[in-house]
Structure formats: C-alpha cells, structure tokens
N, C-alpha and C. Protein backbone atom coordinates (compact mmCIF):
# COMPACT_ATOMS: atom_id res chain seq x y z
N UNK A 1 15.98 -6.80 -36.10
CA UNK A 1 14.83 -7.67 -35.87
C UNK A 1 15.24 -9.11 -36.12
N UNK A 2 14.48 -10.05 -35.41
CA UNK A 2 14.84 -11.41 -35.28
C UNK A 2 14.33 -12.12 -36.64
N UNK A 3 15.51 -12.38 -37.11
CA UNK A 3 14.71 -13.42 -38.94
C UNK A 3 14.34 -14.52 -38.67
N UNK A 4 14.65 -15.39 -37.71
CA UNK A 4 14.66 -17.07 -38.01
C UNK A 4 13.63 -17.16 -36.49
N UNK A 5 13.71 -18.44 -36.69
CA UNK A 5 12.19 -18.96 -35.94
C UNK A 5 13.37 -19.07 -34.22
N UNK A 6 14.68 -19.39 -34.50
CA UNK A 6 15.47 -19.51 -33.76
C UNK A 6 15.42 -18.18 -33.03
N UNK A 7 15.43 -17.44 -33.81
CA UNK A 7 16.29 -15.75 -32.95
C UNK A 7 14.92 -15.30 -32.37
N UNK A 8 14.01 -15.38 -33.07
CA UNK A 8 12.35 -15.18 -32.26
C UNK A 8 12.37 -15.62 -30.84
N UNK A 9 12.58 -16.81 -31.04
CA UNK A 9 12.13 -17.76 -29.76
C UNK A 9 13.39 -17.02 -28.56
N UNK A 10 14.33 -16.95 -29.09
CA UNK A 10 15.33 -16.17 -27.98
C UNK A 10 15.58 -14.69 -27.43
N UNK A 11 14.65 -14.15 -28.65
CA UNK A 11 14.15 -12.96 -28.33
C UNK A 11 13.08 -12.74 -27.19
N UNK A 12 12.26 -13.84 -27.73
CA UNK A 12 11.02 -13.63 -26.40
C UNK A 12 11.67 -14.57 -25.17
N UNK A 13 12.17 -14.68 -25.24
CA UNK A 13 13.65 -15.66 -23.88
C UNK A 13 13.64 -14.37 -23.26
N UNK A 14 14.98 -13.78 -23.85
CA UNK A 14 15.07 -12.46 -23.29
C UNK A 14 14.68 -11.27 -22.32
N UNK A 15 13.30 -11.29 -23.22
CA UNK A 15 12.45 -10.38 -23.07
C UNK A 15 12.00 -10.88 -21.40
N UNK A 16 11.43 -12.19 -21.42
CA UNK A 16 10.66 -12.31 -20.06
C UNK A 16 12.00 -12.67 -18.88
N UNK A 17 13.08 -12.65 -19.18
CA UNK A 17 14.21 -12.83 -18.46
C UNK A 17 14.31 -11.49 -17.68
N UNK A 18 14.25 -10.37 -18.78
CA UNK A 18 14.45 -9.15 -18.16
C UNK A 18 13.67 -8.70 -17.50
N UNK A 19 12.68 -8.85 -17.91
CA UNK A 19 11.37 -8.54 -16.57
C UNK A 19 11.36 -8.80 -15.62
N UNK A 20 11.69 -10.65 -15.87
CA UNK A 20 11.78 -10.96 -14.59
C UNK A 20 12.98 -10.63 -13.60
N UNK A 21 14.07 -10.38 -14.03
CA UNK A 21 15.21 -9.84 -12.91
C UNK A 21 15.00 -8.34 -12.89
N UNK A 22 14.37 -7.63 -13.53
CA UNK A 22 13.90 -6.63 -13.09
C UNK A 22 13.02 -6.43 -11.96
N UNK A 23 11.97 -7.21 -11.64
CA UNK A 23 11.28 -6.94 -10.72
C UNK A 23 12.30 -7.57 -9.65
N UNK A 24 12.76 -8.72 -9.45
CA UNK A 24 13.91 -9.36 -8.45
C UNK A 24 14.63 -8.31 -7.86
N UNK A 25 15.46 -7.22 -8.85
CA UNK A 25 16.30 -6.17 -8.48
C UNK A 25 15.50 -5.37 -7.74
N UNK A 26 14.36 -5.03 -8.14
CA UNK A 26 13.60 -4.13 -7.78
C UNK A 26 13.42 -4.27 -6.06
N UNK A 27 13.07 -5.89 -6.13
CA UNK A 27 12.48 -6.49 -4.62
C UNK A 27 14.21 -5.95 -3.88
N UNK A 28 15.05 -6.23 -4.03
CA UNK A 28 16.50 -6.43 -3.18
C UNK A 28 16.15 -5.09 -2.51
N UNK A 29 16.14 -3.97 -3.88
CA UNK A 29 16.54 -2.65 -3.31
C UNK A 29 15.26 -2.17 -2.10
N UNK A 30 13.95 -2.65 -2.32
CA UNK A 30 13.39 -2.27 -1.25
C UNK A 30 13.02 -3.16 -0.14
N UNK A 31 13.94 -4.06 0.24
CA UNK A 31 14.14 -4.61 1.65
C UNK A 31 16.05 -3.67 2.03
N UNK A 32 16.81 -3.25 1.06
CA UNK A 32 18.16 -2.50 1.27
C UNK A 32 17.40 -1.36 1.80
N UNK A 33 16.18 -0.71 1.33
CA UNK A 33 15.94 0.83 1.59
C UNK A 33 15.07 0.92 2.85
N UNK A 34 14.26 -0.73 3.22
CA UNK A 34 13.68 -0.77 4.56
C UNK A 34 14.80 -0.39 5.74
N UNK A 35 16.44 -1.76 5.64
CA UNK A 35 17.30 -1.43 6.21
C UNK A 35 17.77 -0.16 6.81
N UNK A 36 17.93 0.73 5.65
CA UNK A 36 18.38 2.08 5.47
C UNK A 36 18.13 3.18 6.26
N UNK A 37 16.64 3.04 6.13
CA UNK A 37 16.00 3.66 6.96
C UNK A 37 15.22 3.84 7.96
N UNK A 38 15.37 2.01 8.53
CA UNK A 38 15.56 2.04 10.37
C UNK A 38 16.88 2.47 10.69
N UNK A 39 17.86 2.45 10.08
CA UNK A 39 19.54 2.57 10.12
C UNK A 39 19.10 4.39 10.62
N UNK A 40 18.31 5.21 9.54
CA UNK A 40 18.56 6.68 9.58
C UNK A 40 17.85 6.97 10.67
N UNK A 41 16.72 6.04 10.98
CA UNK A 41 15.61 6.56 12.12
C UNK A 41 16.59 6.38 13.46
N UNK A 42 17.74 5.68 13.53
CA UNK A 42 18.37 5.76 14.71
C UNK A 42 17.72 3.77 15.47
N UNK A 43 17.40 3.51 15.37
CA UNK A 43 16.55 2.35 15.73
C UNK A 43 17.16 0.57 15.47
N UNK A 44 18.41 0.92 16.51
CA UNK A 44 19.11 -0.59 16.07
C UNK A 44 18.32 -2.03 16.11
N UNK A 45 17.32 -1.46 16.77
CA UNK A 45 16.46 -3.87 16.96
C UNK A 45 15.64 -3.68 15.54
N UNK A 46 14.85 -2.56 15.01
CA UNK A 46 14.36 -2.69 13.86
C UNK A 46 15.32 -2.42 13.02
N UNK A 47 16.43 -1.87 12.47
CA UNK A 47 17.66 -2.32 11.92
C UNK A 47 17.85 -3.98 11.69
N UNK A 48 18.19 -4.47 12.50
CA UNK A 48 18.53 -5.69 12.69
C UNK A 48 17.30 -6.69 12.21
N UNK A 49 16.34 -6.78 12.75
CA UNK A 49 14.73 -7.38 12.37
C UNK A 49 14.86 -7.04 10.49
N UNK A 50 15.28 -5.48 10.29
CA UNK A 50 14.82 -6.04 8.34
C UNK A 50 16.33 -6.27 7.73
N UNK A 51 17.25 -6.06 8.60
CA UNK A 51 18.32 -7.02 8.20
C UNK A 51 18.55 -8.24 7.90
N UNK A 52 17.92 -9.08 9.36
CA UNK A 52 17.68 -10.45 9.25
C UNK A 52 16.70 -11.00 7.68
N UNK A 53 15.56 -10.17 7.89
CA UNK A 53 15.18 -10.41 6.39
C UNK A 53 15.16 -10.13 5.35
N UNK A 54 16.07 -9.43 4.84
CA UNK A 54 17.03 -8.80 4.07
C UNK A 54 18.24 -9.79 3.28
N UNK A 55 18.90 -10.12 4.41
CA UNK A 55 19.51 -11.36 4.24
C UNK A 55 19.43 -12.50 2.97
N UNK A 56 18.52 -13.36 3.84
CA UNK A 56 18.04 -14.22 2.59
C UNK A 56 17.75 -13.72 1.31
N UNK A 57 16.96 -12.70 1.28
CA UNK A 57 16.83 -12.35 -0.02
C UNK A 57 17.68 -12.19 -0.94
N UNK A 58 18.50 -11.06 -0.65
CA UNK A 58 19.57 -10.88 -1.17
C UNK A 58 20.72 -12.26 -1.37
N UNK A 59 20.92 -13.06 -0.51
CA UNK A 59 21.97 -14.23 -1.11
C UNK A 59 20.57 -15.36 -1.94
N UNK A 60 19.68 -15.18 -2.14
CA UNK A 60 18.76 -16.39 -2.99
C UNK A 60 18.50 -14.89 -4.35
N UNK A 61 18.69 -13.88 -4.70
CA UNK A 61 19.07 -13.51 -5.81
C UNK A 61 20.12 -13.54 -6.16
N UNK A 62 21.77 -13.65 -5.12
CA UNK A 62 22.41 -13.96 -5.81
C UNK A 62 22.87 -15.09 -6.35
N UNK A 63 21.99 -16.24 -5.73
CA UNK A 63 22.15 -17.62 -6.05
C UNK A 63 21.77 -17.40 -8.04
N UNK A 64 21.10 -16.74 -8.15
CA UNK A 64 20.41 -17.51 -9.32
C UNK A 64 21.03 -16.36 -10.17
N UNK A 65 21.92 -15.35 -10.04
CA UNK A 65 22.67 -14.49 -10.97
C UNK A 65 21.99 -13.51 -11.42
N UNK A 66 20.90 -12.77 -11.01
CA UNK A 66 20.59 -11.27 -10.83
C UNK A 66 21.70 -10.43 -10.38
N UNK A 67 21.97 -10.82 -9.29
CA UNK A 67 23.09 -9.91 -8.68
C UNK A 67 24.44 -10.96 -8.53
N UNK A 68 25.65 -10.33 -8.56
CA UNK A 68 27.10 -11.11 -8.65
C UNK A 68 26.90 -11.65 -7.52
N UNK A 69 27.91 -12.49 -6.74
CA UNK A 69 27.88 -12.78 -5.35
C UNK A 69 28.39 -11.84 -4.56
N UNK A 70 29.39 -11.39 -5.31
CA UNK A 70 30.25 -10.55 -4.77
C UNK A 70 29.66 -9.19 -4.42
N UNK A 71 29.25 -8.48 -5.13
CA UNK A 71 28.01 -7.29 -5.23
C UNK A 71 27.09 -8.11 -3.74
N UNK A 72 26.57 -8.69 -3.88
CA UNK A 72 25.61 -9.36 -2.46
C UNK A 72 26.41 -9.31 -1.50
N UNK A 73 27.22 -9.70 -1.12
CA UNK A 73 28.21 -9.57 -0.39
C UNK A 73 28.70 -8.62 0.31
N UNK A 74 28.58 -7.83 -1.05
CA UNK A 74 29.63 -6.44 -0.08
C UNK A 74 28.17 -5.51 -0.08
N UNK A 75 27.47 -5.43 -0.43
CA UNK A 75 25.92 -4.93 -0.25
C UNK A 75 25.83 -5.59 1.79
N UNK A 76 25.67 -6.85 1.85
CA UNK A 76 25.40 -7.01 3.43
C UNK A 76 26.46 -6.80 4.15
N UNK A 77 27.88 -6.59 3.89
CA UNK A 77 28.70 -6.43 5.08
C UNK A 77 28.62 -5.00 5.04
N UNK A 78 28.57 -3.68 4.25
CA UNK A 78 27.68 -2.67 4.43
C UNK A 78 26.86 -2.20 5.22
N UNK A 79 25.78 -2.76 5.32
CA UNK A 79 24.63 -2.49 5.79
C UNK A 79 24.80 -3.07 7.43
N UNK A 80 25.78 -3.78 7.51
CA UNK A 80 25.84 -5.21 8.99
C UNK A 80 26.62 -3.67 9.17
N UNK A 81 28.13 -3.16 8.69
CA UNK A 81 29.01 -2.68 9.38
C UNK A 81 28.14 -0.81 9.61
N UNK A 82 27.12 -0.68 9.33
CA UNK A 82 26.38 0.69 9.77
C UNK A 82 25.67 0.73 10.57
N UNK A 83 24.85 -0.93 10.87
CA UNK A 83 24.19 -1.49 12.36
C UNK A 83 25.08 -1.35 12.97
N UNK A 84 26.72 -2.12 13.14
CA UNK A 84 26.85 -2.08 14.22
C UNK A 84 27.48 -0.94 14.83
N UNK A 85 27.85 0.06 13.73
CA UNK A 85 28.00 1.41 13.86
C UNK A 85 26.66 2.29 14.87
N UNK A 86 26.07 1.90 14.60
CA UNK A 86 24.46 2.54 15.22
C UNK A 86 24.59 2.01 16.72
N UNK A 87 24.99 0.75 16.97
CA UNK A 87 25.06 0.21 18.46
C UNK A 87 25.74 0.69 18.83
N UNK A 88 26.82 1.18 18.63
CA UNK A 88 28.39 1.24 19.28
C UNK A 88 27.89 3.15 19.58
C-alpha cells in the first residue's frame, strides 16, 4: 500500500492510465475482429472499407504507446497481406 502523499497520487496515476489503455486495446481489437471477419465472410471491398478504418486507429494508438509501433505494424501488414490473399 501507498504511504506517502507522493505514492498515492501515483497510484491513482496508474490506476486511470490502465483503464484507460484498456479500453484503447479493447477498441483496436474490435475494428482487427471487424477486419477478420469480412476477411472470413469471403468479401474483399468490405475487407478493405474496415481496413481503411482500421488503419488510423491502430497507428494513433500506437502513437501514444498502448501498443509498440512495431506490434501496429506487423498487426496491419497481416491483415493487408490476407486481403490481398482474398483478391488473388
């Protein structure tokens, strides 16, 4: 437990930090699982449509260090290289 007025205050830091990149993570994975599963329905233009917005999301969480860059990264060339798997 936090003794000083210091470790309090960074405790409740913490606390609303984690929440908040919790719900952030939360948001990534269900625009990844929209992807996913126009990807499974067979359906490359709606593929592509929650790709496109997919996108942004995912590189403006990794801007702010929820997710690595790198993890973002290889998360969309993934998902790009199973679209264009689906076209081909």
């Amino acid at each position: 437990m936090a003794n000083s007025k210091q470790a309090r205050k960074r405790a409740r830091q913490s606390e609303g930090r984690r929440v908040l990149k919790a719900s952030q993570r939360a948001m990534v994975r269900t625009y990844i699982k929209r992807v996913i599963k126009a990807i499974n329905d067979g359906d490359h233009a709606v593929a592509m449509t929650e790709f496109h917005k997919a996108q942004p999301v995912i590189d403006r969480i990794a801007d702010k260090d929820v997710l690595s860059k790198k993890k973002a990264a290889r998360m969309k060339s993934r998902l790009n290289k199973r679209i264009k798997a689906l076209a081909a």
